[in-house]
Protein backbone atom coordinates (compact mmCIF):
# COMPACT_ATOMS: atom_id res chain seq x y z
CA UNK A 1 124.23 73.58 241.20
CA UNK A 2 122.87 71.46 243.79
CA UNK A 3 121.85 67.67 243.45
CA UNK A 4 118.26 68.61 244.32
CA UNK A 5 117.85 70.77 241.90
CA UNK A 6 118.41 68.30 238.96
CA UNK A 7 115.25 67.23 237.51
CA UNK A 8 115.35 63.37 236.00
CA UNK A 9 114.43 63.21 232.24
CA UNK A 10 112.32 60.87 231.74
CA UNK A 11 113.01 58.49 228.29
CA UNK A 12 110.03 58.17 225.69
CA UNK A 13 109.33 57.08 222.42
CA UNK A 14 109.76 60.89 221.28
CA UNK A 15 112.94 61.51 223.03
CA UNK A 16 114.52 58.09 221.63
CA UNK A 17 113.13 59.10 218.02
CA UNK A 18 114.75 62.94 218.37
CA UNK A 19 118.55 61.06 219.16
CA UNK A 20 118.16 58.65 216.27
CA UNK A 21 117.28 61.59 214.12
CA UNK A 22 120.42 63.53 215.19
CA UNK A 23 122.50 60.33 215.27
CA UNK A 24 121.18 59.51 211.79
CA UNK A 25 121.78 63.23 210.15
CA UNK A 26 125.78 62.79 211.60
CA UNK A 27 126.38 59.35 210.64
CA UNK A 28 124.68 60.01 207.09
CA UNK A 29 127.18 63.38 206.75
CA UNK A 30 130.00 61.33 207.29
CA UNK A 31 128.99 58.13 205.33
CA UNK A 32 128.82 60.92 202.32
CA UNK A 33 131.90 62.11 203.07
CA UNK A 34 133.85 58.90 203.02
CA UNK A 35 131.69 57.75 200.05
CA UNK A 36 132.01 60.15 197.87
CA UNK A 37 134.76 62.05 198.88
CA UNK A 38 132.83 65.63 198.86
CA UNK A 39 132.57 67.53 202.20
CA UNK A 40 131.48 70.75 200.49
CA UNK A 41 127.94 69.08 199.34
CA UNK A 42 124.90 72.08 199.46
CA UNK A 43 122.49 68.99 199.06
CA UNK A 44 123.94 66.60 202.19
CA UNK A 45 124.45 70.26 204.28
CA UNK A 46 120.52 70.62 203.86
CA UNK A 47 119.69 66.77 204.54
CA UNK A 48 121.87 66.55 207.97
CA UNK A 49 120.19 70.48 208.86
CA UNK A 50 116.85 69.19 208.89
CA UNK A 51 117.45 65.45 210.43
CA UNK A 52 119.63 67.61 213.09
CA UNK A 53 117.12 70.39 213.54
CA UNK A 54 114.40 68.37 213.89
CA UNK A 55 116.29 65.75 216.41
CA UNK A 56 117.25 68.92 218.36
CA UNK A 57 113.38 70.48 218.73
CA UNK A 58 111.85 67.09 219.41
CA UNK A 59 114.42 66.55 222.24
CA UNK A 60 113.36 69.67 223.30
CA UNK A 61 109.59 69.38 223.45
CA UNK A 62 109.61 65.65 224.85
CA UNK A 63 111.82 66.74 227.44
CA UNK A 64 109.73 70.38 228.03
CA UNK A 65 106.51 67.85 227.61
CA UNK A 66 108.09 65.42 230.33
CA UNK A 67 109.10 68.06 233.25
């Protein structure tokens, strides 16, 4: 890969809100976890999916949106 071929990502409001999403479906897993002591939860699996999924797709389209 050369260095010209890198494209810079620019940072925006919708890329910073897609990290805090995944950050914030990871942390909330494993405050659940430690909390509770259940890491077999169907419930908290479905929660972290969606904050995960949905940090994952808007990364996506800000960054598609950006380039």
């Amino acid at each position: 890969m050369n260095m010209k071929e890198i494209k810079e990502i620019k940072i925006s409001v919708g890329l910073v809100l897609s990290i805090l999403a995944i950050l914030a479906g990871i942390i909330y897993y494993i405050a659940w976890g430690i909390h509770y002591h259940v890491w077999a939860d169907i419930g908290i699996y479905s929660v972290t999916a969606f904050l995960v999924a949905l940090g994952i797709l808007g990364s996506m389209a800000s960054i598609l949106k950006s380039s």
